[in-house]
PDB file of N, CA and C in Angstrom:
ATOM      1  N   UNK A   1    -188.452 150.962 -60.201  1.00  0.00           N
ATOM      2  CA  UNK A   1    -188.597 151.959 -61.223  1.00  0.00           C
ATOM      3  C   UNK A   1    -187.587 151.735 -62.345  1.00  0.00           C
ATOM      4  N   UNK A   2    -186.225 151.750 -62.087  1.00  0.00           N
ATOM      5  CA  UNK A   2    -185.465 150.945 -62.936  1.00  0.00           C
ATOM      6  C   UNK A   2    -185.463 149.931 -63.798  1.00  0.00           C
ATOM      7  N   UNK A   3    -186.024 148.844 -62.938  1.00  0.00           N
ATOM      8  CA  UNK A   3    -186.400 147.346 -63.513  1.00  0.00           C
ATOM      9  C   UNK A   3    -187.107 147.576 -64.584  1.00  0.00           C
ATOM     10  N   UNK A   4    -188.532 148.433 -64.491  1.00  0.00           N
ATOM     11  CA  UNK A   4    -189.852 148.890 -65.026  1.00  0.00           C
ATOM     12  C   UNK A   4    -189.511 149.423 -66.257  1.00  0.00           C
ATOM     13  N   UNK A   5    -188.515 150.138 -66.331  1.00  0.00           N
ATOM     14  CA  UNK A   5    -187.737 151.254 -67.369  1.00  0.00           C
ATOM     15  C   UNK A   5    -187.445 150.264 -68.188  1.00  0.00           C
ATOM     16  N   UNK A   6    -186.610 149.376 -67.560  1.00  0.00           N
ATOM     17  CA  UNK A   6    -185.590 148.105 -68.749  1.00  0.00           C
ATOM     18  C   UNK A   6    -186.351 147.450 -69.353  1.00  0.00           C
ATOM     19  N   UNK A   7    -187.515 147.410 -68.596  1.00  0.00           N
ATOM     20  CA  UNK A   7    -188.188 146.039 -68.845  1.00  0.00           C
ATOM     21  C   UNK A   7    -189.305 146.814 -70.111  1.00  0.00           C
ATOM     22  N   UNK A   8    -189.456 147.887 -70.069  1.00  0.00           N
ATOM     23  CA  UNK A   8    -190.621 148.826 -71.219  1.00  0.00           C
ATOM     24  C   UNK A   8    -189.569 148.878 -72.032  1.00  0.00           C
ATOM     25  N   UNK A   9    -188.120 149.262 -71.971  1.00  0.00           N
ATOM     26  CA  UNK A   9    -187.332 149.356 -73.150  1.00  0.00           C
ATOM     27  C   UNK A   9    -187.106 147.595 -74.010  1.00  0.00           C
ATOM     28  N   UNK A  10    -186.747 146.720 -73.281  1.00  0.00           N
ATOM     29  CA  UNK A  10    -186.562 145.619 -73.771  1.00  0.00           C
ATOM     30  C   UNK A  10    -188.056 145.529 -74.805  1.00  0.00           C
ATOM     31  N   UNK A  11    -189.069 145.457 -73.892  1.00  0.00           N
ATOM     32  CA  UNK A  11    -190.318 145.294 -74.857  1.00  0.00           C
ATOM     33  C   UNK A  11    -190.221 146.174 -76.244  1.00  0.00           C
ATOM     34  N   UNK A  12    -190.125 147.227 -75.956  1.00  0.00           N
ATOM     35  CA  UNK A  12    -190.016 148.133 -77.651  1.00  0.00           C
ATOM     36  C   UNK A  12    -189.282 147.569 -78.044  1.00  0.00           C
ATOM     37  N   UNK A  13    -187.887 147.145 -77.890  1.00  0.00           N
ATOM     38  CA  UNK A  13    -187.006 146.378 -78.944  1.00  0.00           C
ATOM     39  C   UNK A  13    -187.835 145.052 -79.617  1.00  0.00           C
ATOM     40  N   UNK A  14    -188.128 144.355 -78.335  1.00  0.00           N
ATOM     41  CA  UNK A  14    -188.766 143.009 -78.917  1.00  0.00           C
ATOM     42  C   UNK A  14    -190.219 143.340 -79.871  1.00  0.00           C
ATOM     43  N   UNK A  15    -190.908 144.537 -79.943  1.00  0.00           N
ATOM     44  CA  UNK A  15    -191.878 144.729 -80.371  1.00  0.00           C
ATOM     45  C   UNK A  15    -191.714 145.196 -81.750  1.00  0.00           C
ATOM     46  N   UNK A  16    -190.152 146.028 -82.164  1.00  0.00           N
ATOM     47  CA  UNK A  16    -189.948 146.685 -83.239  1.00  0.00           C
ATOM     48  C   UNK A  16    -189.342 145.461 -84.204  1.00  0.00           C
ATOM     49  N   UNK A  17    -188.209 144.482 -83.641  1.00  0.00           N
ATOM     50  CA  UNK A  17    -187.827 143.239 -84.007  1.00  0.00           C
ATOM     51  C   UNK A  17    -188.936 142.317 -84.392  1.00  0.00           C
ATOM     52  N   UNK A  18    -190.045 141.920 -84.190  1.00  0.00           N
ATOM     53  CA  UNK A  18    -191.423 141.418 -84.468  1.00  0.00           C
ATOM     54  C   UNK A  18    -192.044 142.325 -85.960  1.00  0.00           C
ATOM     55  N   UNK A  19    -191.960 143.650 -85.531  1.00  0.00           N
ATOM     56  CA  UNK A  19    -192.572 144.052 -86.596  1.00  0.00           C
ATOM     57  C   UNK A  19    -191.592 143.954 -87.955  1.00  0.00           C
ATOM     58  N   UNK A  20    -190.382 144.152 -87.575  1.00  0.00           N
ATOM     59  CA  UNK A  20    -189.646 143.514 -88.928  1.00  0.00           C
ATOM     60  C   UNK A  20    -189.834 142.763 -89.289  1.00  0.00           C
ATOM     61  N   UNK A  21    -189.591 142.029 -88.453  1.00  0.00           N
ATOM     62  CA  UNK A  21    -189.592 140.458 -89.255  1.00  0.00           C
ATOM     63  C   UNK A  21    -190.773 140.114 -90.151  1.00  0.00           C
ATOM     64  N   UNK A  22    -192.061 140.660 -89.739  1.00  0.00           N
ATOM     65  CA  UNK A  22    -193.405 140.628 -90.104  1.00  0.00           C
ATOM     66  C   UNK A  22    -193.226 141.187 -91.575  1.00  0.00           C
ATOM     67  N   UNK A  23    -192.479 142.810 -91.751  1.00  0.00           N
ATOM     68  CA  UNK A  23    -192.457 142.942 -93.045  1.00  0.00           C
ATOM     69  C   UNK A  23    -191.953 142.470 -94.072  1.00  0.00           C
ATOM     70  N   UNK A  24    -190.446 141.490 -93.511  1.00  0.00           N
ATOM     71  CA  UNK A  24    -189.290 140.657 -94.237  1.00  0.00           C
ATOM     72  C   UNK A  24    -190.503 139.342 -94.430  1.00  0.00           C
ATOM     73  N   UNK A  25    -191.109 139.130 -93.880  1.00  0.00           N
ATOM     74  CA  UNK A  25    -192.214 137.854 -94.368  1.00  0.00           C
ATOM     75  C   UNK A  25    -192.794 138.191 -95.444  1.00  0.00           C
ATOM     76  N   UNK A  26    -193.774 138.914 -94.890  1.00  0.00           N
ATOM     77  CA  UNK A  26    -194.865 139.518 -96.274  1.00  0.00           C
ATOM     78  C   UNK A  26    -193.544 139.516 -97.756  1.00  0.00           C
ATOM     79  N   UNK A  27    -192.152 140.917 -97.721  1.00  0.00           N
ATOM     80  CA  UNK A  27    -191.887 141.111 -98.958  1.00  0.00           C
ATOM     81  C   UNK A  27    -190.879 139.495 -99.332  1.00  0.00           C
ATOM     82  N   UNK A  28    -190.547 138.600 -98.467  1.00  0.00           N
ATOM     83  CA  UNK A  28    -190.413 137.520 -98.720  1.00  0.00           C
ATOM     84  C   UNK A  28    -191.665 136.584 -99.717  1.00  0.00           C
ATOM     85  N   UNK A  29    -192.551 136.647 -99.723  1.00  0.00           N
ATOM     86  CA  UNK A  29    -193.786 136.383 -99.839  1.00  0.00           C
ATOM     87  C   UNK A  29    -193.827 136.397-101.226  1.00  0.00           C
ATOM     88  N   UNK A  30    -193.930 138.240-101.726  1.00  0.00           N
ATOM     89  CA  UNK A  30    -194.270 138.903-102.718  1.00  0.00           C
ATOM     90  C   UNK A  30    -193.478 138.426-103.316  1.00  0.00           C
ATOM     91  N   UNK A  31    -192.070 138.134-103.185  1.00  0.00           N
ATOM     92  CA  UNK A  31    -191.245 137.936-103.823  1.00  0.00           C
ATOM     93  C   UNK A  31    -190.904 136.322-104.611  1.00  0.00           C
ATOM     94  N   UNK A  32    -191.387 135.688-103.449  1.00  0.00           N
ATOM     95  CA  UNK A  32    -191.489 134.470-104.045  1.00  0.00           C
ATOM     96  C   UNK A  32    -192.737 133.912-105.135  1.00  0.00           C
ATOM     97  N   UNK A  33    -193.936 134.611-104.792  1.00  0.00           N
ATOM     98  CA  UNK A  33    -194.877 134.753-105.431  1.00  0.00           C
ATOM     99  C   UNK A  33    -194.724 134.689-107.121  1.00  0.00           C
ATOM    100  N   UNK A  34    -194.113 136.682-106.918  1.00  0.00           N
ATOM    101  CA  UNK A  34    -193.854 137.087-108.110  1.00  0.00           C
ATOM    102  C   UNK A  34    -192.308 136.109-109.560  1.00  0.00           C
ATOM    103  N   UNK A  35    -191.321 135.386-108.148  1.00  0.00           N
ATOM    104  CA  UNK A  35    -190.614 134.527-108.907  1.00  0.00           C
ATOM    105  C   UNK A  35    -191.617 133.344-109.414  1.00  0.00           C
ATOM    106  N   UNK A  36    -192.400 133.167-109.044  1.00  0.00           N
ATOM    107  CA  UNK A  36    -193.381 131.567-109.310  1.00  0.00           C
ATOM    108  C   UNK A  36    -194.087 132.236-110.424  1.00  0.00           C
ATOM    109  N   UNK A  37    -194.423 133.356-110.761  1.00  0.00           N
ATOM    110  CA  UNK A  37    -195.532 134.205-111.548  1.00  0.00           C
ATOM    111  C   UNK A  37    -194.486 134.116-113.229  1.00  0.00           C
ATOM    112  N   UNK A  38    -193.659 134.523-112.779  1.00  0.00           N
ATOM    113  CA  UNK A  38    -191.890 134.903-113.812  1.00  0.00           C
ATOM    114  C   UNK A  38    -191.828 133.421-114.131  1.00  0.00           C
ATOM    115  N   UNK A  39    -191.616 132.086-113.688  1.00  0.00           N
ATOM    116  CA  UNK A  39    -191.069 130.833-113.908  1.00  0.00           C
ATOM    117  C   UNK A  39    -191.939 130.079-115.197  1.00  0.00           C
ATOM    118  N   UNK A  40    -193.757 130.532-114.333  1.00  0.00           N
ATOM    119  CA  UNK A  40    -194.603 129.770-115.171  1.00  0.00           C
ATOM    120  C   UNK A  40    -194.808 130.501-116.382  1.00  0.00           C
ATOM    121  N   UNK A  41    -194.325 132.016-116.519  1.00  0.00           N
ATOM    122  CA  UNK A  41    -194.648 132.791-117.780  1.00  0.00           C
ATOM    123  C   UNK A  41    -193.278 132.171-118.749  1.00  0.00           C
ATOM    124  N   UNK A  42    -191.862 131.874-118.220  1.00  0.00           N
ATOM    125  CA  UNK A  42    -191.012 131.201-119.027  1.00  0.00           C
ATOM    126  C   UNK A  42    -191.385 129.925-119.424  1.00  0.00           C
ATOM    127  N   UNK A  43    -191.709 129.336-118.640  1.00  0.00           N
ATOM    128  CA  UNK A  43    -191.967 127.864-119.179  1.00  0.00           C
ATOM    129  C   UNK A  43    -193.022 127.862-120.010  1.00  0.00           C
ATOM    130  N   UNK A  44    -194.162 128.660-119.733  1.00  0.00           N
ATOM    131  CA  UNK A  44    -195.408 128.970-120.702  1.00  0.00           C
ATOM    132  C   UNK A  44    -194.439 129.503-122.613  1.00  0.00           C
ATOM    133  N   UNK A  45    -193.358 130.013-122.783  1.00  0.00           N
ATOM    134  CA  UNK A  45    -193.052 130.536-123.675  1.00  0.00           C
ATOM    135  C   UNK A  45    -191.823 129.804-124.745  1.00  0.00           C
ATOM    136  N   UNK A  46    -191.767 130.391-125.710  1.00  0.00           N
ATOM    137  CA  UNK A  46    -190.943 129.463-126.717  1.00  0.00           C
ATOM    138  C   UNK A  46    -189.751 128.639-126.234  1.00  0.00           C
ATOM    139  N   UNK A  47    -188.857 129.550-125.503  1.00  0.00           N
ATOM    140  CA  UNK A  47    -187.904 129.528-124.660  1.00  0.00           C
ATOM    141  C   UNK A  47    -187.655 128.371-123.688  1.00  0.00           C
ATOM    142  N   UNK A  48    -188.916 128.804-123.189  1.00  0.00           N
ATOM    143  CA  UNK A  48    -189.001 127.704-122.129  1.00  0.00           C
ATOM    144  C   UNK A  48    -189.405 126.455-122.647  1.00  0.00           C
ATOM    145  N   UNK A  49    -190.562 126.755-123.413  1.00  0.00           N
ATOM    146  CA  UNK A  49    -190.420 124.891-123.901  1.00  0.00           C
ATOM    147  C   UNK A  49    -189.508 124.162-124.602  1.00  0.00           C
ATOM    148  N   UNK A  50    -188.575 125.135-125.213  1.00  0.00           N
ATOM    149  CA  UNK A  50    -187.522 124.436-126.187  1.00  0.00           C
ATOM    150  C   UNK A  50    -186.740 124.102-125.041  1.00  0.00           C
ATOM    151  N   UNK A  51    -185.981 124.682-124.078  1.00  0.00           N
ATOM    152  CA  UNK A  51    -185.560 123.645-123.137  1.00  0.00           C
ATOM    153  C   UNK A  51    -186.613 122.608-122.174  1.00  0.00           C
ATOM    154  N   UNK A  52    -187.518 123.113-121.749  1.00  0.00           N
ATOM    155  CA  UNK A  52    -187.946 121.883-121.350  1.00  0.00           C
ATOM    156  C   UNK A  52    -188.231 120.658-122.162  1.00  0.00           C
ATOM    157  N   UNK A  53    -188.537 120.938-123.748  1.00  0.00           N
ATOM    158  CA  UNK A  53    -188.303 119.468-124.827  1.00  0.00           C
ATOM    159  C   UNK A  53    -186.709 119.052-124.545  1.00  0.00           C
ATOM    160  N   UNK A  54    -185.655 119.544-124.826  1.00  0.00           N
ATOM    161  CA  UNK A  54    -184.345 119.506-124.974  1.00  0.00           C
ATOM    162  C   UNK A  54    -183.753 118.737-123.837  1.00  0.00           C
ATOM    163  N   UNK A  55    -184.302 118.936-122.353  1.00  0.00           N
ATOM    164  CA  UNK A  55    -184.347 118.314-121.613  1.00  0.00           C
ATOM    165  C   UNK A  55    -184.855 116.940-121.141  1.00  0.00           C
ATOM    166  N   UNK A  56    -186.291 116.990-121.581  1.00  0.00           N
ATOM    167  CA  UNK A  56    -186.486 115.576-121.332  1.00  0.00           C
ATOM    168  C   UNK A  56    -185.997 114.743-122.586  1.00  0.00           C
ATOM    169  N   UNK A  57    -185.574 115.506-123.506  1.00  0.00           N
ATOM    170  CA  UNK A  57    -185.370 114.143-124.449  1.00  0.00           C
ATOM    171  C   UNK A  57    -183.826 113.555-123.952  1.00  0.00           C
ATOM    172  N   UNK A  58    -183.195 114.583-123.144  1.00  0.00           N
ATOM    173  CA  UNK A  58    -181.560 114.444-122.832  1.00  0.00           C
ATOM    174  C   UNK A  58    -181.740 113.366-121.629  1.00  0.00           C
ATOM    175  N   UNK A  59    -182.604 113.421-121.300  1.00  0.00           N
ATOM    176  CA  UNK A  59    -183.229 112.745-119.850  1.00  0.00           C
ATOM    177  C   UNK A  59    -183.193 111.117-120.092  1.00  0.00           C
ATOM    178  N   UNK A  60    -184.079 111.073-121.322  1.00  0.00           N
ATOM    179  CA  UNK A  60    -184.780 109.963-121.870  1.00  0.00           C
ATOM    180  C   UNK A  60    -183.535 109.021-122.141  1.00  0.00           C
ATOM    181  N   UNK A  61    -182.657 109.786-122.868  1.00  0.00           N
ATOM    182  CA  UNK A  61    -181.461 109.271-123.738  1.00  0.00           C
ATOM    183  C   UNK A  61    -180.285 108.827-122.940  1.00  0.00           C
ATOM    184  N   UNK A  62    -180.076 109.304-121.824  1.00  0.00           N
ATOM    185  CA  UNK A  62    -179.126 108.875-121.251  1.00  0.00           C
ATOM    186  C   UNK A  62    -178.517 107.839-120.806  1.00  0.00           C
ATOM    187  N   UNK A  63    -179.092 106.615-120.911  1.00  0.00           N
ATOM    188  CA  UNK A  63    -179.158 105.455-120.652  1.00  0.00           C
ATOM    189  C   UNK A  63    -178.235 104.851-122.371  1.00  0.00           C
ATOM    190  N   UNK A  64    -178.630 105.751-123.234  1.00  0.00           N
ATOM    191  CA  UNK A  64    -178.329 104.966-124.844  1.00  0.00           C
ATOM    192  C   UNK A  64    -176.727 104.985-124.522  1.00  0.00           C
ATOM    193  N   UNK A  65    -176.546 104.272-125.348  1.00  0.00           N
ATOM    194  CA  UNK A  65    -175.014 103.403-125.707  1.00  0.00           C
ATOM    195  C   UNK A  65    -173.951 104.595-126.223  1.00  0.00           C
ATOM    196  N   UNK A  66    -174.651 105.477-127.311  1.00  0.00           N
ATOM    197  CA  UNK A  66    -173.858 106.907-127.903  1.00  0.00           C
ATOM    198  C   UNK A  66    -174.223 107.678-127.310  1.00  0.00           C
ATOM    199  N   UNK A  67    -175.149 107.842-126.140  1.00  0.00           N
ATOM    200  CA  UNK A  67    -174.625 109.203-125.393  1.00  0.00           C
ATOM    201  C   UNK A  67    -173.627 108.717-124.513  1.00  0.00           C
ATOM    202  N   UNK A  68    -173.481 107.473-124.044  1.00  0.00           N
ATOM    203  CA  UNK A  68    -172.566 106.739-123.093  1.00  0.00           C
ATOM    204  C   UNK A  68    -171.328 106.892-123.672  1.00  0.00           C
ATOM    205  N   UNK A  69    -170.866 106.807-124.751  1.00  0.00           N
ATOM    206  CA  UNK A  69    -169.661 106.507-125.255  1.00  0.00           C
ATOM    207  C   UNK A  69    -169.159 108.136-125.889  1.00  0.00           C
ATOM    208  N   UNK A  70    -170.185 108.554-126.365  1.00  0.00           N
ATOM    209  CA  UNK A  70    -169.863 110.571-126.339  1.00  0.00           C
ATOM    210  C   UNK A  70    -169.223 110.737-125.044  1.00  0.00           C
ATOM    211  N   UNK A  71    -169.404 110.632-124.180  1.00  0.00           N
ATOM    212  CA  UNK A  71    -169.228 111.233-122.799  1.00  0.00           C
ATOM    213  C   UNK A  71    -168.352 110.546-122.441  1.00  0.00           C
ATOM    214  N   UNK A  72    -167.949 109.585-122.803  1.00  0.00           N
ATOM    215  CA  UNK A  72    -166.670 108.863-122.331  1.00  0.00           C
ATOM    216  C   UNK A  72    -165.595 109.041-123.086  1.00  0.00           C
ATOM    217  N   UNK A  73    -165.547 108.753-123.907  1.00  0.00           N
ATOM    218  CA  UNK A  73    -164.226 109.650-125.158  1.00  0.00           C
ATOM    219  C   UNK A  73    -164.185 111.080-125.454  1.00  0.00           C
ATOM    220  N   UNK A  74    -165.126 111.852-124.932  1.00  0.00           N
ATOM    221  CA  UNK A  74    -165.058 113.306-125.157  1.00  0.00           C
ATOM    222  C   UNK A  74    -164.481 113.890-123.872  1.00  0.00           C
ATOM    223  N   UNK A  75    -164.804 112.630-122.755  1.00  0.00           N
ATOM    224  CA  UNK A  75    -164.614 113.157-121.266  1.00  0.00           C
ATOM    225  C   UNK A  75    -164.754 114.915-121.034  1.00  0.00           C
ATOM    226  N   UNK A  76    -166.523 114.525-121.081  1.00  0.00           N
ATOM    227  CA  UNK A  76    -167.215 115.452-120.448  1.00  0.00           C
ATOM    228  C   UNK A  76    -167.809 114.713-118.864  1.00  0.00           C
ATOM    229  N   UNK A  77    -167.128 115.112-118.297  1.00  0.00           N
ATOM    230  CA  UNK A  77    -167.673 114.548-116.691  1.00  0.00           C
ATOM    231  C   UNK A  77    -168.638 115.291-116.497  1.00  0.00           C
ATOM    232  N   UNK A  78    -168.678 116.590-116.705  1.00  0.00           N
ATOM    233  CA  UNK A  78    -170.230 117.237-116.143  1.00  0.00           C
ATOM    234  C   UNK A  78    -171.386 116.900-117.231  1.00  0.00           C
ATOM    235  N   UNK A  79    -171.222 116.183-117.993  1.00  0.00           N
ATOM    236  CA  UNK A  79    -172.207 115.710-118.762  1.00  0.00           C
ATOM    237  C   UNK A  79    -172.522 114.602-117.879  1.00  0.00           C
ATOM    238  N   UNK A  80    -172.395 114.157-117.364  1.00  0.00           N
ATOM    239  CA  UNK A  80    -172.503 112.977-116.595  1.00  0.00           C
ATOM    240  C   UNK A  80    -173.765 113.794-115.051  1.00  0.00           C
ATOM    241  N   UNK A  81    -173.581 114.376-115.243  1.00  0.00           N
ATOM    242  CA  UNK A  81    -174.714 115.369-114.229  1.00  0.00           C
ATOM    243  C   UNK A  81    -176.045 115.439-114.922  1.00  0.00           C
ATOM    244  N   UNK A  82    -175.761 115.817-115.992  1.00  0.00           N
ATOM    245  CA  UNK A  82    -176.638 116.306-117.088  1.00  0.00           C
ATOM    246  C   UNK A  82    -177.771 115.105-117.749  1.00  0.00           C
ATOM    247  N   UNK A  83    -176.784 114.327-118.534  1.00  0.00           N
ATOM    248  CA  UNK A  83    -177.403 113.370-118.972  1.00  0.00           C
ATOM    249  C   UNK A  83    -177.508 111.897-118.047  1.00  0.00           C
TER     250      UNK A  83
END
């Protein structure tokens, strides 16, 4: 009768722990969703494309001789991430 007791209480725990987690999924979900929904509306917009141009052209360039030598006499090391 004891055992029976522990063993119906353990289950509600494990049953209420399940159902959390179930809801932390789903608003995990929504949430990531709605960030992917937010990302493509920035990149869709002025904003966003002026850095995404700004970027690949920084991309492109990095290899050139004067962004090489900017970054070395200006000693920007985190440009070195960048470009």
């Amino acid at each position: 009768m004891l055992i029976a007791g522990l063993i119906k209480k353990q289950q509600h725990r494990v049953d209420h722990n399940t159902e959390q987690w179930q809801q932390q999924q789903k608003l995990l979900q929504a949430e990531t969703w709605l960030l992917k929904q937010r990302s493509k509306q920035f990149i869709g917009s002025v904003p966003g494309l002026t850095i995404s141009f700004g970027l690949g052209v920084l991309m492109q360039m990095r290899h050139h001789t004067l962004v090489k030598t900017v970054r070395r006499t200006l000693g920007f090391s985190w440009l070195r991430y960048i470009l």
